[in-house]
Protein backbone atom coordinates (compact mmCIF):
# COMPACT_ATOMS: atom_id res chain seq x y z
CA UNK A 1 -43.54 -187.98 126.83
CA UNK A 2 -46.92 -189.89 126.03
CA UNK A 3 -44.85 -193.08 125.32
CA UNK A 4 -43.15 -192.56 128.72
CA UNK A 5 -46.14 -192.03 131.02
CA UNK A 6 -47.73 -195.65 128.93
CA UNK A 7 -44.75 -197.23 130.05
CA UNK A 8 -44.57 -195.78 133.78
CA UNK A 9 -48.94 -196.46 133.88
CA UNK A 10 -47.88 -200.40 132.79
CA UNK A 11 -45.34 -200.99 134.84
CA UNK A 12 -47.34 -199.66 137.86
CA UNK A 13 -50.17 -201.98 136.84
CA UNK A 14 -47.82 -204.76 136.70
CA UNK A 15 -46.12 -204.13 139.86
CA UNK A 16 -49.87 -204.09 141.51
CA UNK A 17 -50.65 -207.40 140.30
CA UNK A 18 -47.39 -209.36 141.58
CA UNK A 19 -48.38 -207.53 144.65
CA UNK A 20 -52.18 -208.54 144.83
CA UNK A 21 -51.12 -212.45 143.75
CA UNK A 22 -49.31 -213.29 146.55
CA UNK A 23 -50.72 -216.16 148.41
CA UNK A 24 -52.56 -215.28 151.70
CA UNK A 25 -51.99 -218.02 154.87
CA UNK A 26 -53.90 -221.01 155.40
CA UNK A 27 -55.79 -221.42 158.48
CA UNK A 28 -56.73 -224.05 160.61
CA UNK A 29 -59.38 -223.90 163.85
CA UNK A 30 -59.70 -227.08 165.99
CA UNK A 31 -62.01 -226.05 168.86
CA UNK A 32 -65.46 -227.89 170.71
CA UNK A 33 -67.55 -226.52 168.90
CA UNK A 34 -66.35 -226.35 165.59
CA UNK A 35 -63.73 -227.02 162.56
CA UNK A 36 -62.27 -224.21 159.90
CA UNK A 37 -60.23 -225.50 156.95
CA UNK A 38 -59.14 -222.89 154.85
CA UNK A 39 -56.47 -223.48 151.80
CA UNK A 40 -54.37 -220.61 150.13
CA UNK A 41 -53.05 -220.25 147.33
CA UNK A 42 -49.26 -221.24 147.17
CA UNK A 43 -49.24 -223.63 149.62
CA UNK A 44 -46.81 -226.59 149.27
CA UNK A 45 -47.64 -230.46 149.87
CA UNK A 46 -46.09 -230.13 153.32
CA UNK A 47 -48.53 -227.81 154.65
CA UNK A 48 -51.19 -230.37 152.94
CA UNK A 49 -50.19 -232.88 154.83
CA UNK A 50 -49.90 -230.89 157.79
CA UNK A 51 -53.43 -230.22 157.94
CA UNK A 52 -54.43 -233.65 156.96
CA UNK A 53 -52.51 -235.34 159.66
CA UNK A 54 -54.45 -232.84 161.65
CA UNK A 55 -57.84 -233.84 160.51
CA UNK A 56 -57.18 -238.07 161.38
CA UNK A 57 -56.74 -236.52 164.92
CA UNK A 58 -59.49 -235.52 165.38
CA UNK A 59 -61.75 -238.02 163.05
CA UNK A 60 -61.97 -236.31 160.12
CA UNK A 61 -60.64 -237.98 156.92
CA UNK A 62 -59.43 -235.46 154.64
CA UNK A 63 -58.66 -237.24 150.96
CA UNK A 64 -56.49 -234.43 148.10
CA UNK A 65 -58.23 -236.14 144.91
CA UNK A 66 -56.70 -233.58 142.55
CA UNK A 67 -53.62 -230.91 143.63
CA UNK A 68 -52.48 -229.01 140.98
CA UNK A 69 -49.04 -226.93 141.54
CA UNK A 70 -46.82 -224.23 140.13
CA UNK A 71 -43.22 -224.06 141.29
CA UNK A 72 -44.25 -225.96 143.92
CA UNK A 73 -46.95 -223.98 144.81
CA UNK A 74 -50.67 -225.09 145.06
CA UNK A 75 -52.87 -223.47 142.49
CA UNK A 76 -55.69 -225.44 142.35
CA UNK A 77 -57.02 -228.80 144.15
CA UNK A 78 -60.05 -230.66 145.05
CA UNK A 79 -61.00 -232.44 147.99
CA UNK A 80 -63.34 -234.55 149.94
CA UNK A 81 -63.92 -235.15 153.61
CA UNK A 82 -65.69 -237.46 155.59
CA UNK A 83 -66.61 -236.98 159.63
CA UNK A 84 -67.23 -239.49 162.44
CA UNK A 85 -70.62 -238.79 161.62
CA UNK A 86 -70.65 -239.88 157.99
CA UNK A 87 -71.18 -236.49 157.14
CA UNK A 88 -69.45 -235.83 153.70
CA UNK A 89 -68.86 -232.83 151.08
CA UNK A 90 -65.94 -232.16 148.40
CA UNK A 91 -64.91 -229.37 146.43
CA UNK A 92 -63.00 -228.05 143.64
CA UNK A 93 -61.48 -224.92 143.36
CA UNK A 94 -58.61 -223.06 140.81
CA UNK A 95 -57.25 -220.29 142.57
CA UNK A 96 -57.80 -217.19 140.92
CA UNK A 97 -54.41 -214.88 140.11
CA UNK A 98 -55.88 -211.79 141.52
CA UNK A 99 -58.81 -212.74 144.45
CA UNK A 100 -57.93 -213.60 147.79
CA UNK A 101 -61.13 -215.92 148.74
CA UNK A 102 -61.53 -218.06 151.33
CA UNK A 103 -62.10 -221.71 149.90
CA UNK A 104 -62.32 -224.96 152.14
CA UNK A 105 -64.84 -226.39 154.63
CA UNK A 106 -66.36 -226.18 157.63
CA UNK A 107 -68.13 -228.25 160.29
CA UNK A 108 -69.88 -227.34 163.32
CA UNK A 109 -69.43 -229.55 166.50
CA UNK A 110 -72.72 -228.01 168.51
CA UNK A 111 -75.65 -230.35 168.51
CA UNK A 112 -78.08 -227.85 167.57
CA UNK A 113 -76.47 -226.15 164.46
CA UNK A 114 -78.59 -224.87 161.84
CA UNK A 115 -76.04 -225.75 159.08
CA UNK A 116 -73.37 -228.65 160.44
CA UNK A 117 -71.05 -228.88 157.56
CA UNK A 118 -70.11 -226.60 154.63
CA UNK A 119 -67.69 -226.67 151.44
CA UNK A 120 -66.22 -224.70 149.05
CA UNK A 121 -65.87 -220.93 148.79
CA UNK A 122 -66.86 -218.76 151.69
């Protein structure tokens, strides 16, 4: 019985992690007054380039200096961007098998924005 109810317990906490790993959507906001990149986990180079190809429209160069993938699937990658501006940033991030975080950048379009470009983790 004891072994049984170890077994059932593991498998549970096995089944919860495939669940919890599962890659969450990238999203992309183009808007006047500001940019949100974020990446996902499990994304594949065509969705990279996607939102690349996105970024040269509206003057933002977006360079993948290190993509790292799994079946296919990102799991980690670092990046750096560049505005019309010549406002720059970069970051590096692995993404974690169990937490869903938000990782990419950020840039504010207004003129009087306290902060007008972020990276990383948010």
């Amino acid at each position: 019985m004891r072994k049984e109810l170890v077994f059932i317990v593991a498998l549970a906490l096995m089944a919860s992690a495939f669940l919890v790993q599962r890659h969450t959507e990238p999203e992309v906001i183009i808007s006047d007054e500001k940019i949100e990149v974020f990446f996902a986990k499990g994304m594949s180079q065509s969705e990279l380039k996607t939102i690349q190809n996105q970024m040269r429209e509206v003057g933002i160069t977006l360079t993948y200096t290190d993509l790292k993938f799994r079946n296919d699937r990102l799991t980690s990658m670092k990046f750096d961007i560049k505005d019309s501006n010549g406002q720059s940033g970069g970051a590096y991030y692995t993404f974690p098998f169990f937490l869903k975080r938000r990782f990419g950048f950020f840039i504010s379009r207004k003129a009087d924005a306290p902060v007008s470009l972020m990276v990383g983790n948010f």
